[in-house]
Protein backbone atom coordinates (compact mmCIF):
# COMPACT_ATOMS: atom_id res chain seq x y z
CA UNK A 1 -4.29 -0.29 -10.40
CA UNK A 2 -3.01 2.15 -7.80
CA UNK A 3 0.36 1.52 -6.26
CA UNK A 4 2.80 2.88 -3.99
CA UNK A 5 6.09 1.55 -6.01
CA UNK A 6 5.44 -1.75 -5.86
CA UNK A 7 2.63 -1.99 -3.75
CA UNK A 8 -0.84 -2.52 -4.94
CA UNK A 9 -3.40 -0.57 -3.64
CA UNK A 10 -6.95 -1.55 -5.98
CA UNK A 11 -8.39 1.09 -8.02
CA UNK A 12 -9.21 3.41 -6.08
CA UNK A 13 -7.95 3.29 -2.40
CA UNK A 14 -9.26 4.57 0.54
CA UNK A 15 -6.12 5.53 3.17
CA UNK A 16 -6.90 5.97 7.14
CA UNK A 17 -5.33 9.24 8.03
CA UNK A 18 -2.68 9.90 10.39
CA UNK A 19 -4.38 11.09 13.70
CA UNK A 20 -2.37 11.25 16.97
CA UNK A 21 -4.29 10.16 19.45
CA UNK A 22 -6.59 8.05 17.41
CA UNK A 23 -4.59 5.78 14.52
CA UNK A 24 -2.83 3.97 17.13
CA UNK A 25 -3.04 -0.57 16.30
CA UNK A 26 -6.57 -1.46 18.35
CA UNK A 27 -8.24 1.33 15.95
CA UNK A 28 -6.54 0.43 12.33
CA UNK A 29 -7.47 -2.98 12.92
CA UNK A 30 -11.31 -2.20 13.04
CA UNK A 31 -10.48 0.40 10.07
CA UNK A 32 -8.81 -2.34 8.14
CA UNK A 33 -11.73 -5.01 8.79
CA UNK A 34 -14.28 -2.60 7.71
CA UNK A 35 -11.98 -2.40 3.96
CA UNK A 36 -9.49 0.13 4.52
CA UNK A 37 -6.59 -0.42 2.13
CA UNK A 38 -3.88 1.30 3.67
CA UNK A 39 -3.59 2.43 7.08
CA UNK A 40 -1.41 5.38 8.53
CA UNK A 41 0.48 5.27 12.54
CA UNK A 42 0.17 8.53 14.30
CA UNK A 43 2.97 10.56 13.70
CA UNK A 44 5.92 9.98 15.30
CA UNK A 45 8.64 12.23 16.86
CA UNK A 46 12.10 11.79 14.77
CA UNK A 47 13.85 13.07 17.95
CA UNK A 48 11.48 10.88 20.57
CA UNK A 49 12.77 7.97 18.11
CA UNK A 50 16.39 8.96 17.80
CA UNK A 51 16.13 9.53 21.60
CA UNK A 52 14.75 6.04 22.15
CA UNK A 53 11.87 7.52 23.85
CA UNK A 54 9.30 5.05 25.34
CA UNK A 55 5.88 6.47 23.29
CA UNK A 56 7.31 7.68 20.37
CA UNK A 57 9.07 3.59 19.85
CA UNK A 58 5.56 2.32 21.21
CA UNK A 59 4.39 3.73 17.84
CA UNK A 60 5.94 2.05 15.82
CA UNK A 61 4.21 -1.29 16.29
CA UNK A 62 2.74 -2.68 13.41
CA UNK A 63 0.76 -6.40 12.88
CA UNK A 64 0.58 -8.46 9.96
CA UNK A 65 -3.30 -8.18 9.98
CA UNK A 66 -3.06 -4.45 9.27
CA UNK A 67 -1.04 -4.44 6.11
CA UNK A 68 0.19 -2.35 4.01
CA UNK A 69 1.09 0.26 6.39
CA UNK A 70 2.88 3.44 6.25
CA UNK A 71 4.88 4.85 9.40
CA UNK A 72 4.55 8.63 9.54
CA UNK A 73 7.52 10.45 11.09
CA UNK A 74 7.54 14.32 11.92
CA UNK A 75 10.67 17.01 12.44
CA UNK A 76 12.92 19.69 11.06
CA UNK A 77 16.18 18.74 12.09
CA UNK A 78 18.24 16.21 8.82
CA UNK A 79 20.51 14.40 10.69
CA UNK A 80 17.40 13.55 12.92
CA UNK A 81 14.78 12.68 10.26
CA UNK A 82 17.31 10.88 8.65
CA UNK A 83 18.41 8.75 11.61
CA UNK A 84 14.57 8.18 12.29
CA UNK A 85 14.15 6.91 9.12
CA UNK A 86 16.63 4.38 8.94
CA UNK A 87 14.84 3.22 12.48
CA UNK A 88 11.25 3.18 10.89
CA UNK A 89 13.15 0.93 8.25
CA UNK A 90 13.98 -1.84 10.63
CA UNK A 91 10.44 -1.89 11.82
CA UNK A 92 9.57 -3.09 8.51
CA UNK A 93 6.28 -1.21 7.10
CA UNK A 94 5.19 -1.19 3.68
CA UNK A 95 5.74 2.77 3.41
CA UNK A 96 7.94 5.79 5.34
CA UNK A 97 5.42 8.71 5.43
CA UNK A 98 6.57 11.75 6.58
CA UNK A 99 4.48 14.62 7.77
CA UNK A 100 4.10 17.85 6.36
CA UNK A 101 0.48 18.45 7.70
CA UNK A 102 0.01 18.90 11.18
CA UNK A 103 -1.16 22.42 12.08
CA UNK A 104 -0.77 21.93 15.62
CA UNK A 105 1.60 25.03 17.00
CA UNK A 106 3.76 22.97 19.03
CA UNK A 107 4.60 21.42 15.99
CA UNK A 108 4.24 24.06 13.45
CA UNK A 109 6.84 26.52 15.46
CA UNK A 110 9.64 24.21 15.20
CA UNK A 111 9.36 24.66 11.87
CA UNK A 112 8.01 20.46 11.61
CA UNK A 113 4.83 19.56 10.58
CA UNK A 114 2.95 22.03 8.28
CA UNK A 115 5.18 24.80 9.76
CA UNK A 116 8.11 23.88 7.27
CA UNK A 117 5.47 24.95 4.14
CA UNK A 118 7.31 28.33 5.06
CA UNK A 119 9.96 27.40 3.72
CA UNK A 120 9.98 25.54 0.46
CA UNK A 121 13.74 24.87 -0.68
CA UNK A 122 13.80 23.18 3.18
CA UNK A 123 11.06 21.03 2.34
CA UNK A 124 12.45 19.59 -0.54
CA UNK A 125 15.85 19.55 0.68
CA UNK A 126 14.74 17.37 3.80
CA UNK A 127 12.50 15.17 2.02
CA UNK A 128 15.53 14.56 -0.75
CA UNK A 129 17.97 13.69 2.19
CA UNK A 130 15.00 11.17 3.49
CA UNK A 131 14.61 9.39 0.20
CA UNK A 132 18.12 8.49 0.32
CA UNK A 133 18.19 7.55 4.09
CA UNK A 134 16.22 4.40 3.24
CA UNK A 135 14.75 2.05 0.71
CA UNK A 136 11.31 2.24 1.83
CA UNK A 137 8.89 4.24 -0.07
CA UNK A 138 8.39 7.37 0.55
CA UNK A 139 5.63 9.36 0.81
CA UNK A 140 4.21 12.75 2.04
CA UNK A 141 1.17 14.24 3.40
CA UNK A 142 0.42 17.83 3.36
CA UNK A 143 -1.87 20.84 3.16
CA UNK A 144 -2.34 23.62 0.35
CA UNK A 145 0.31 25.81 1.54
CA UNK A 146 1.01 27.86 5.06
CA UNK A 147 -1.89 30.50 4.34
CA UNK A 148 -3.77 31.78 1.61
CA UNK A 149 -0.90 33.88 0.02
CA UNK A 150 1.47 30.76 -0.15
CA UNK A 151 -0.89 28.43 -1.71
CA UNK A 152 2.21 26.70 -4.06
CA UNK A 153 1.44 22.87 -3.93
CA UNK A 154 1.49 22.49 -7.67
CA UNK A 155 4.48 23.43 -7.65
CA UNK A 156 5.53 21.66 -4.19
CA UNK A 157 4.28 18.11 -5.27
CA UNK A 158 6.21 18.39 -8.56
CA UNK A 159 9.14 19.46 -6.58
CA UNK A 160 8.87 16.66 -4.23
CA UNK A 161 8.17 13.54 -6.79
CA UNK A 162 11.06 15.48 -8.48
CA UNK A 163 13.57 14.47 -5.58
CA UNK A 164 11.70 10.81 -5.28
CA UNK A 165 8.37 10.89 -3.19
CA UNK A 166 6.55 8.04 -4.71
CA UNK A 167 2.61 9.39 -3.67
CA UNK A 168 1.39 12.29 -1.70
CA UNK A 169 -1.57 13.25 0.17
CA UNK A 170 -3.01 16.79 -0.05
CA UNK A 171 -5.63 18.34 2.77
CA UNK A 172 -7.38 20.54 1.02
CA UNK A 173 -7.06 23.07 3.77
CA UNK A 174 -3.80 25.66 4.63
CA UNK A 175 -2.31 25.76 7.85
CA UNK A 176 -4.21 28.89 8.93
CA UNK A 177 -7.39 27.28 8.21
CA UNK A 178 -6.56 24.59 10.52
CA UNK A 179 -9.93 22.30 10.17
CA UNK A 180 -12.39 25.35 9.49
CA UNK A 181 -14.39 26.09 6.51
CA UNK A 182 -15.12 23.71 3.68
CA UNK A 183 -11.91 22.14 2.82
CA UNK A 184 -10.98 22.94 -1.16
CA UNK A 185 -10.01 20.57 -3.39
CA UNK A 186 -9.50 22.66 -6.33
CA UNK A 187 -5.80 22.83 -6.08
CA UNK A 188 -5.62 18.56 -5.55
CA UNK A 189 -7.42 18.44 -9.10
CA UNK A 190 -4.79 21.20 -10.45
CA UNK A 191 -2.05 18.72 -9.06
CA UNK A 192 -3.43 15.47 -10.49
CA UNK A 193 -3.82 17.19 -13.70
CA UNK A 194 -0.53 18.19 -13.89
CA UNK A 195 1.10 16.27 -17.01
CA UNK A 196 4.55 16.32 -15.34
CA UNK A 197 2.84 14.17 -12.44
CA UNK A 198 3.35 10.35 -12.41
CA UNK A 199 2.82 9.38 -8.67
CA UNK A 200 -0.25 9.04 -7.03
CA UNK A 201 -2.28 11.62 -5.56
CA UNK A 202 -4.83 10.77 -2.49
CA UNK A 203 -7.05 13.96 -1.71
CA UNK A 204 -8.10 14.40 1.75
CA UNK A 205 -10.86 16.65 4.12
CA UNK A 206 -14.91 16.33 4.44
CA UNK A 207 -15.32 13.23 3.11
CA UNK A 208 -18.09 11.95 5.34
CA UNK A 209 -20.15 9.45 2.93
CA UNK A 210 -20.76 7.02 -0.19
CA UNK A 211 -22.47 10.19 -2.13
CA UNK A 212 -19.85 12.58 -1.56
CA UNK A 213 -16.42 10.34 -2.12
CA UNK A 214 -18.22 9.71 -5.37
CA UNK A 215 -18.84 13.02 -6.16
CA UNK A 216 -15.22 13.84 -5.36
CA UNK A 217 -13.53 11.21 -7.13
CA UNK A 218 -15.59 12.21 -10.60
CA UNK A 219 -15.05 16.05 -9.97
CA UNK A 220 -11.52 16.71 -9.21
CA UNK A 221 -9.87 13.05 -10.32
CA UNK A 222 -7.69 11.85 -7.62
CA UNK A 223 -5.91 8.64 -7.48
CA UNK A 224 -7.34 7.52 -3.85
CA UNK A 225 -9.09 9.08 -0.54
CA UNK A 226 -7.83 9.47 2.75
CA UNK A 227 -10.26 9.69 5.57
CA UNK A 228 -9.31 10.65 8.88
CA UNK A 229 -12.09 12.62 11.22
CA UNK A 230 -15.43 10.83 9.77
CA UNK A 231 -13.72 7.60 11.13
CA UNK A 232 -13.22 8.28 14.19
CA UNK A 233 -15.87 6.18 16.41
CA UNK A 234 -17.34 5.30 12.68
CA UNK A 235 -14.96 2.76 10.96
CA UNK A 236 -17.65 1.55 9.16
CA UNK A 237 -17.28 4.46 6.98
CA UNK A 238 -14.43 2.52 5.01
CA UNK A 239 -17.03 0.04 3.83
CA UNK A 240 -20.09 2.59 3.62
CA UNK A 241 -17.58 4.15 0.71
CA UNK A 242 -16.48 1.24 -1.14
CA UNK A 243 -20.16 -0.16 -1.08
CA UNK A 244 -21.53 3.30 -2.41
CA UNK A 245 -18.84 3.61 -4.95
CA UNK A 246 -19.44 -0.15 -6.41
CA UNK A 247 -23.42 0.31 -6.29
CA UNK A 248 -24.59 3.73 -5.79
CA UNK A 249 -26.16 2.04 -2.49
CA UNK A 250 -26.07 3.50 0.96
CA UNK A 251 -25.80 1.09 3.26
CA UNK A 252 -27.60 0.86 6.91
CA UNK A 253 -25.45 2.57 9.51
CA UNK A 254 -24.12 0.15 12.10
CA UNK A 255 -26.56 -1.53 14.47
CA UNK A 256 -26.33 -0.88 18.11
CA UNK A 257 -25.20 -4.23 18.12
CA UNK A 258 -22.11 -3.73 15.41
CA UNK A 259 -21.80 -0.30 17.29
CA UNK A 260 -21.23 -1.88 21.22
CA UNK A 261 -19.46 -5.07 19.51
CA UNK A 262 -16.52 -2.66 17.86
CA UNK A 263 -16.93 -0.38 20.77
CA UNK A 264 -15.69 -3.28 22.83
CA UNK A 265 -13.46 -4.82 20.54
CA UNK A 266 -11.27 -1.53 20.56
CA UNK A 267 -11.36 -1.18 24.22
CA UNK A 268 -9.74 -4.90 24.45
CA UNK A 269 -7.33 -4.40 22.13
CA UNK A 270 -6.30 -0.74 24.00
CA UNK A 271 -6.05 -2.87 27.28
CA UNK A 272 -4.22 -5.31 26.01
CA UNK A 273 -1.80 -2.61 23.74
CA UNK A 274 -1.38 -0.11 26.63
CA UNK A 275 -1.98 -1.66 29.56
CA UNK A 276 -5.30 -1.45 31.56
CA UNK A 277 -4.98 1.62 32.93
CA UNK A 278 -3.68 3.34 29.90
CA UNK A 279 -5.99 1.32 27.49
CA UNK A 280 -9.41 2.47 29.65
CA UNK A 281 -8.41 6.12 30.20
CA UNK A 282 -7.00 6.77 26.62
CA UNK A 283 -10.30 4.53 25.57
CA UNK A 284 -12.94 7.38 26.71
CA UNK A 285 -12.18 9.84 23.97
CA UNK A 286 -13.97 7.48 21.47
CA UNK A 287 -17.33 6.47 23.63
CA UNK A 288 -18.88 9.88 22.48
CA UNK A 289 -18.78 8.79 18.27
CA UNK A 290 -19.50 5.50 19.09
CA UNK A 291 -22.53 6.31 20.74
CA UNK A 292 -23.43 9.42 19.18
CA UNK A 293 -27.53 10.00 18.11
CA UNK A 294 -28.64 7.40 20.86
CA UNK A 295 -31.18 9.61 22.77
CA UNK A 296 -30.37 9.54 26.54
CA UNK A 297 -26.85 8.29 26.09
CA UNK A 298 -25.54 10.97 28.36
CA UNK A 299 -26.05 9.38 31.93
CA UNK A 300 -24.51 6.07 30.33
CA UNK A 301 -21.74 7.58 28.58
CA UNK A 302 -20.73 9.30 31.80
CA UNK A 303 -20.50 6.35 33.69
CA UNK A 304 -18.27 4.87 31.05
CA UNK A 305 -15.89 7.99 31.16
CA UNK A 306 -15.81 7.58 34.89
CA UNK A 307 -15.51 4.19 35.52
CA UNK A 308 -12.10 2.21 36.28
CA UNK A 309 -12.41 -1.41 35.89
CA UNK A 310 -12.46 -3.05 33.03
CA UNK A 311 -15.48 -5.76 34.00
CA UNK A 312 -17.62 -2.69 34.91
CA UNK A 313 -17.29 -1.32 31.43
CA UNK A 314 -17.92 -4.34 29.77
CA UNK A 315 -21.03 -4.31 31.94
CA UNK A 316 -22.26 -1.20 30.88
CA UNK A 317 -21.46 -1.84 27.61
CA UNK A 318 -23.47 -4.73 27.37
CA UNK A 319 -26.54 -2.47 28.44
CA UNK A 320 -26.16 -0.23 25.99
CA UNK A 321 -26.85 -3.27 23.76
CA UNK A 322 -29.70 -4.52 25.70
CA UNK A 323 -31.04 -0.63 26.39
CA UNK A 324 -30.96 0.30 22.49
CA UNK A 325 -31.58 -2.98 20.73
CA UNK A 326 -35.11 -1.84 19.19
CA UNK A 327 -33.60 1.51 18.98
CA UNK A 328 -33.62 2.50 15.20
CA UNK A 329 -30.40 3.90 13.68
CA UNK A 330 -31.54 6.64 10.69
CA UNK A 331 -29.48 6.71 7.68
């Protein structure tokens, strides 16, 4: 049994990433029917929080149906992380996750984010003074090191459950690789082998299917997978895994049916979330994975990207279902 201090996780867990733009409540909750078992908030600004900031405090909204969840907070400044922390703690998730990961240079030149895997002894320092700023788990999420010269997390992780992290999550990528290339998991194996390391260790980047999370999991021995960019539009891929992994089975991809059903389940639960006019724009990022392999999609897909009212999309959702629903999905 896999758990986060005391929180029981199954076997082997699959995590939903932290994505901005993407992890926000109308998408975990399709991730979490589909089997996730633990979901991940965007990150969050520690000085949008501290500052009360409307978006930032938006994000912290979690529901019961979505649990466990872990709140993921990003900065460089300790009196700021720490005073964000103690907020994340009164909005009552199961885990405090902070964010070491995010290549993104806005982020990664104020030294937050993966930017602060430049400097070790701050790392640890911050995520020490964390630890003691509340009585939430916590865990961290990060990336092999800043480039290819400064690939230390064997040494980072140890450093960090040393000072009270209880789990971590490694992208098998550095900084400088940002998503490119094949994403190496050698180094995730090196820190699960580790015989000073007790907590568990989630491995994250590429995994796309049943085969290849069970290849992974025998190969290089992690505790748990996180899966962030194969979800996106594709929740199903949470129960794809789990199937695969129980009975070396693929399953059918999603029917056009299951496809347009979620489709408009997320774009109802945006609405309602945001607002309707923040729900429908920030809604069009995701028609493209939704609908992606249906052969003349384009036209359609337009229209939804271009269309304001929230009757008309349900309209042209509802042919996409009626257009497609001899259309064949390939495995």
């Amino acid at each position: 049994m896999v758990k986060i201090g005391n929180i029981e996780l199954g076997e082997f867990p699959l995590l939903l990433a932290p994505m901005e733009d993407v992890s926000d409540p109308p998408f975990r909750a399709l991730c979490k029917q589909q089997g996730c078992d633990m979901l991940y908030t965007e990150f969050i600004s520690s000085e949008g929080l501290i500052r009360d900031a409307r978006k930032s405090v938006q994000k912290l909204d979690i529901y019961e149906e979505e649990r466990p969840v872990g709140i993921q907070i990003f900065g460089s400044n300790l009196t700021s992380m720490q005073r964000s922390a103690e907020i994340v703690e009164e909005a009552q998730p199961e885990v405090l996750d902070i964010n070491y990961g995010c290549p993104v240079k806005k982020v990664t030149c104020k030294m937050a984010g993966a930017g602060i895997l430049q400097d070790i002894p701050r790392m640890v320092e911050l995520t020490a003074a964390i630890v003691k700023a509340t009585n939430l788990p916590v865990t961290v999420k990060t990336r092999l090191g800043w480039n290819e010269e400064t690939k230390y997390i064997v040494e980072v992780a140890e450093r960090l459950q040393d000072v009270g992290i209880k789990a971590i999550s490694i992208h098998g990528r550095t900084r400088k690789q940002m998503y490119k290339g094949e994403a190496d998991w050698t180094l995730i194996a090196e820190v699960k082998n580790n015989p000073r390391m007790h907590i568990p260790v989630f491995g994250n980047g590429d995994i796309n299917s049943g085969p290849k999370a069970l290849e992974y999991k025998n190969r290089y021995g992690v505790d748990g997978i996180m899966i962030g960019r194969a979800s996106i539009g594709h929740p199903w891929i949470f129960r794809e895994v789990k199937h695969y992994l129980k009975t070396r089975e693929i399953l059918p991809p999603p029917t056009i049916e299951e496809r347009v059903s979620a489709c408009k389940e997320h774009l109802l639960k945006s609405v309602e979330w945001k607002g309707e006019r923040l729900g429908i724009l920030e809604m069009r990022r995701h028609y493209t994975n939704y609908f992606r392999g249906l052969p003349n999609i384009k036209p359609i897909r337009l229209k939804l990207v271009t269309t304001d009212e929230l009757d008309d999309i349900l309209e042209i959702l509802q042919e996409i279902d009626l257009q497609y629903s001899n259309f064949v999905v390939e495995v």
